[in-house]
Protein backbone atom coordinates (compact mmCIF):
# COMPACT_ATOMS: atom_id res chain seq x y z
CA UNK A 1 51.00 5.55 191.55
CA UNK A 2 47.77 5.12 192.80
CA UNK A 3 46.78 8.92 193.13
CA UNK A 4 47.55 9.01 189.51
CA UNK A 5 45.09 5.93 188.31
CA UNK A 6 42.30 7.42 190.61
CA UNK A 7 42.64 10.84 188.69
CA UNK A 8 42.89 8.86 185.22
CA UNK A 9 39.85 6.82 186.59
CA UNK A 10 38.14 10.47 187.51
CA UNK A 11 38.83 11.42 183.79
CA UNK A 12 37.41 9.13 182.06
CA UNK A 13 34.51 8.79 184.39
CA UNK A 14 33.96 12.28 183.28
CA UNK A 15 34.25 12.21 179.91
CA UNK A 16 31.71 9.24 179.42
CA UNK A 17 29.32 11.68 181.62
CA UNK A 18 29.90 14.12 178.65
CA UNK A 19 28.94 11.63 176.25
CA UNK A 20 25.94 10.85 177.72
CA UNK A 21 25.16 14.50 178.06
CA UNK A 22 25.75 15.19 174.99
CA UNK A 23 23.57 12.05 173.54
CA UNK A 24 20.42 12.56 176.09
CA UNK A 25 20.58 16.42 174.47
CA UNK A 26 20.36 14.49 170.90
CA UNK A 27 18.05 12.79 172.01
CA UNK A 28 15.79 14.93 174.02
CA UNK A 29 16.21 17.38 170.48
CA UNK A 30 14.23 15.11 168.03
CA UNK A 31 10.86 13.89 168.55
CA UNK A 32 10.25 11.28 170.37
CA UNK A 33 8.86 8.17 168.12
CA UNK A 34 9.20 10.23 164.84
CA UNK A 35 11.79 8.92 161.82
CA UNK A 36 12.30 11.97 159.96
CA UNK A 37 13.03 10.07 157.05
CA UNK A 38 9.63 8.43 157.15
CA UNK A 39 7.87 11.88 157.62
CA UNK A 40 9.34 13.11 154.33
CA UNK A 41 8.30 9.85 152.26
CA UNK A 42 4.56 10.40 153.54
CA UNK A 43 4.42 14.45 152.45
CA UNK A 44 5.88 13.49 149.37
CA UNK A 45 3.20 10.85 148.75
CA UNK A 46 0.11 12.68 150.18
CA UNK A 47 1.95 15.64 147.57
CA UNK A 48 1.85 13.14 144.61
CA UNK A 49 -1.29 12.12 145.25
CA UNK A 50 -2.83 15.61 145.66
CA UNK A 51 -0.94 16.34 142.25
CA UNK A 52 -2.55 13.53 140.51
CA UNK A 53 -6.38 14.46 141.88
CA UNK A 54 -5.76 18.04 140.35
CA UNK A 55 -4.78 16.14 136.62
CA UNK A 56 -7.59 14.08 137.00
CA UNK A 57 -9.47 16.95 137.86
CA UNK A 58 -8.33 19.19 134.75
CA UNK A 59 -8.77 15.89 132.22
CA UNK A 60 -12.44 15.13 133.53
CA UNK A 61 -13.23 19.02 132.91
CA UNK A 62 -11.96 19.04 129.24
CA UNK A 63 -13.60 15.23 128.00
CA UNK A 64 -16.40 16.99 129.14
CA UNK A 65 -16.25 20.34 127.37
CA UNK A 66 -15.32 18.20 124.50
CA UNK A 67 -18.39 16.20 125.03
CA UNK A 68 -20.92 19.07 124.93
CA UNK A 69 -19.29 20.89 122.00
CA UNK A 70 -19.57 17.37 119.98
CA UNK A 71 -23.34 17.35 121.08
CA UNK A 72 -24.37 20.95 120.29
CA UNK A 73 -22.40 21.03 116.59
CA UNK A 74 -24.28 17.38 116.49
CA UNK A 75 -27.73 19.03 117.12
CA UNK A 76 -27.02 22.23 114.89
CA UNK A 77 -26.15 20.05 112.05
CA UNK A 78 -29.33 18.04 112.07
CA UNK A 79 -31.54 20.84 113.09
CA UNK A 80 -31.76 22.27 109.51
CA UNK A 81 -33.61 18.72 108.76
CA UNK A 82 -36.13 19.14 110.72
CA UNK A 83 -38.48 22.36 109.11
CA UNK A 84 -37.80 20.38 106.14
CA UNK A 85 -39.66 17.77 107.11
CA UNK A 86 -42.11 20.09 108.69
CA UNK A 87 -42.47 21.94 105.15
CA UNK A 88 -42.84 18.85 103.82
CA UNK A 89 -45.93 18.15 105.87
CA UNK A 90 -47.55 21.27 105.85
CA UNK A 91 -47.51 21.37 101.75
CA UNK A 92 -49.12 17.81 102.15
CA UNK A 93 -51.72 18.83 104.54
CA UNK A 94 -52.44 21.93 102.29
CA UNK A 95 -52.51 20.12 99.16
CA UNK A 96 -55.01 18.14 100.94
CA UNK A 97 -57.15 20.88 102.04
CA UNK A 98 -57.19 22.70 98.60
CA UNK A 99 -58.40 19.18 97.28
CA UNK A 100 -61.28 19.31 99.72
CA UNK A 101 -62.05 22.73 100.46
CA UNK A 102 -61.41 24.44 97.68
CA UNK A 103 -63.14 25.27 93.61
CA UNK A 104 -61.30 25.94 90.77
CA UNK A 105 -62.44 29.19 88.63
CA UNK A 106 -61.29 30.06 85.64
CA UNK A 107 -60.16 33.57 85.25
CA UNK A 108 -59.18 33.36 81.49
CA UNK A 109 -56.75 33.10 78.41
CA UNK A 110 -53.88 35.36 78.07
CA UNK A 111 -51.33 36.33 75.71
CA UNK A 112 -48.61 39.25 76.16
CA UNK A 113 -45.45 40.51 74.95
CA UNK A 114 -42.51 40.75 77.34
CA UNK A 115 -39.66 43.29 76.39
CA UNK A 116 -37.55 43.71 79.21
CA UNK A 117 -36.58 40.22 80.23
CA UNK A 118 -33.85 39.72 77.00
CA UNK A 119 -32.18 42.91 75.95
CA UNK A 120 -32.85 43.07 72.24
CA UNK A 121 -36.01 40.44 71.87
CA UNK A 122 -39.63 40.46 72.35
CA UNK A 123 -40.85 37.11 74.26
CA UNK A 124 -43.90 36.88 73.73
CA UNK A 125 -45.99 34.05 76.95
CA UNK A 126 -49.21 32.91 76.03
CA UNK A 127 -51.07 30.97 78.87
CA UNK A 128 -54.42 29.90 80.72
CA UNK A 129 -55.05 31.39 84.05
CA UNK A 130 -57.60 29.34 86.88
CA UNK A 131 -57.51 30.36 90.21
CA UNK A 132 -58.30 28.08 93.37
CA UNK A 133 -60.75 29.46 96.09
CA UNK A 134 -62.54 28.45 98.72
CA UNK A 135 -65.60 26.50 97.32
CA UNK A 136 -68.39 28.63 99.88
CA UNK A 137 -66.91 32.00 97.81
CA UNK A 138 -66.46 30.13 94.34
CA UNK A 139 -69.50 32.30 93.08
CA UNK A 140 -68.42 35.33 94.28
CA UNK A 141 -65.22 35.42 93.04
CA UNK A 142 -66.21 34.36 89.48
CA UNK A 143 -68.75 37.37 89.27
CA UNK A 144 -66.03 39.82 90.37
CA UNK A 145 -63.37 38.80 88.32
CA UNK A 146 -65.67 38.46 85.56
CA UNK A 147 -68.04 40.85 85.79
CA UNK A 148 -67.40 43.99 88.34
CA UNK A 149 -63.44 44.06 88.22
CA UNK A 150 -62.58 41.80 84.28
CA UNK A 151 -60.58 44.55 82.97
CA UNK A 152 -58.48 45.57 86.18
CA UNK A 153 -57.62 42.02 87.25
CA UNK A 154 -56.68 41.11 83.52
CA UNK A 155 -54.23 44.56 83.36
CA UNK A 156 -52.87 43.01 86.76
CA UNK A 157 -51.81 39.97 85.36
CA UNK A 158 -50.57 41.63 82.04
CA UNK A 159 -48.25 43.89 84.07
CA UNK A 160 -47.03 40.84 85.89
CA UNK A 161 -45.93 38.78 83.33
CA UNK A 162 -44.41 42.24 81.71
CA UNK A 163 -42.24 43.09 84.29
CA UNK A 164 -41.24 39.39 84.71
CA UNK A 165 -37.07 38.96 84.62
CA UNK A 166 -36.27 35.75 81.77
CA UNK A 167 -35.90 33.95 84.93
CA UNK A 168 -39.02 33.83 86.00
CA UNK A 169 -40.45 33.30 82.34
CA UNK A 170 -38.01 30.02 82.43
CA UNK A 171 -38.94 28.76 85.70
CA UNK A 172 -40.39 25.33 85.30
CA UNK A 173 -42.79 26.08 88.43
CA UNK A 174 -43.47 29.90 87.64
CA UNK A 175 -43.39 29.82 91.35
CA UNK A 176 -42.54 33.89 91.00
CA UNK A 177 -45.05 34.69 88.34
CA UNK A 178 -48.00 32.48 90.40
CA UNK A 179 -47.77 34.41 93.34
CA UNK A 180 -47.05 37.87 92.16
CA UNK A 181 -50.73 37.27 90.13
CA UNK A 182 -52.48 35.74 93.15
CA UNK A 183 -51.16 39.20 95.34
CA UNK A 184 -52.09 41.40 92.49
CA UNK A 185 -55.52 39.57 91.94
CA UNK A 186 -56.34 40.05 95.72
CA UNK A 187 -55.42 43.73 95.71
CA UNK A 188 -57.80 44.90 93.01
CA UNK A 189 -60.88 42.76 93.94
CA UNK A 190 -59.26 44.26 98.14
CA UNK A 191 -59.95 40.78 99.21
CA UNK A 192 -57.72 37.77 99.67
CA UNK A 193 -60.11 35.34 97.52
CA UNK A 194 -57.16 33.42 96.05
CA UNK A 195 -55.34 30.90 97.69
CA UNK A 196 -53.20 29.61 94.69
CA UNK A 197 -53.18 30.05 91.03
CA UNK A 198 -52.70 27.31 88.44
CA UNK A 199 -51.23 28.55 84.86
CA UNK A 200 -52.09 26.02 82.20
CA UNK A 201 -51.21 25.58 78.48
CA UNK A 202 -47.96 28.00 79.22
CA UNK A 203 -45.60 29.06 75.87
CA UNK A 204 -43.43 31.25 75.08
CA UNK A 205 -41.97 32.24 71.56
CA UNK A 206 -38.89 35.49 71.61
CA UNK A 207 -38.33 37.44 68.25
């Protein structure tokens, strides 16, 4: 009886030496002072985070392409203004200088038939022409328009206002017809004496 309870006592001896085997193997297997559990939760978070940094990221980058696109339509919208208002003040500062620097001759009175602007009718434009020069060549001028060049520079302006569209005959400005006459002027006399040419008393009549 007592041989048998030793080898019972042997057995079980042995088999909690197996346990502990067994659980120092466990043991020994993981890393010491690590909770895998933990180790997961803190990748996942550093993951999140880097996630987050890289929307940031992208939503920064696109406020601020938005940002610049706003601020270069902004600038090529207002940007026509501007040689507006630099027109503006350069017809200011010239009106000023013609009032200053600048004589008034008067080249003379005019009257001509127009048959090409309306198909069908004869306009005819009756008007006074002065041009505006610079006051140290006022004399010149006068004696070349005239005296040297009278019938050339008034065939100029007849050809101007005869090849003139109805448009230009209506234009409340003549803007057309004053410069065309001021370019022709300055090519027969082969000087640029003109600077601007006023048409007074201006009428037309069509048959």
């Amino acid at each position: 009886m007592c041989q048998k309870d030793k080898g019972f006592v042997f057995a079980q001896t042995g088999s909690e030496s197996s346990r502990r085997r067994l659980v120092a193997t466990d043991t020994e297997t993981a890393d010491p002072g690590v909770d895998s559990e933990t180790g997961t939760t803190v990748e996942n978070t550093d993951a999140s985070r880097g996630h987050s940094k890289a929307k940031l990221l992208k939503v920064g980058g696109l406020l601020l392409i938005v940002i610049v696109l706003q601020v270069g339509i902004s600038y090529w919208l207002l940007s026509p203004d501007q040689p507006e208002e630099v027109a503006e003040e350069t017809i200011s500062k010239d009106s000023e200088n013609l009032q200053v620097n600048t004589a008034e001759v008067s080249i003379d009175n005019f009257s001509v038939t127009n048959n090409i602007a309306e198909p069908g009718a004869t306009i005819h434009v009756t008007f006074n022409l002065v041009a505006l020069v610079e006051q140290g060549a006022a004399s010149d001028f006068e004696a070349m328009v005239k005296e040297n060049n009278k019938a050339r520079v008034k065939q100029a302006v007849i050809e101007v206002v005869r090849k003139s569209s109805l448009t230009d005959l209506n234009d409340p400005q003549l803007s057309t017809m004053k410069r065309m006459m001021k370019e022709a002027i300055n090519k027969v006399l082969k000087k640029s004496y003109i600077i601007e040419t006023v048409i007074s008393e201006y009428r037309t009549m069509t048959q």
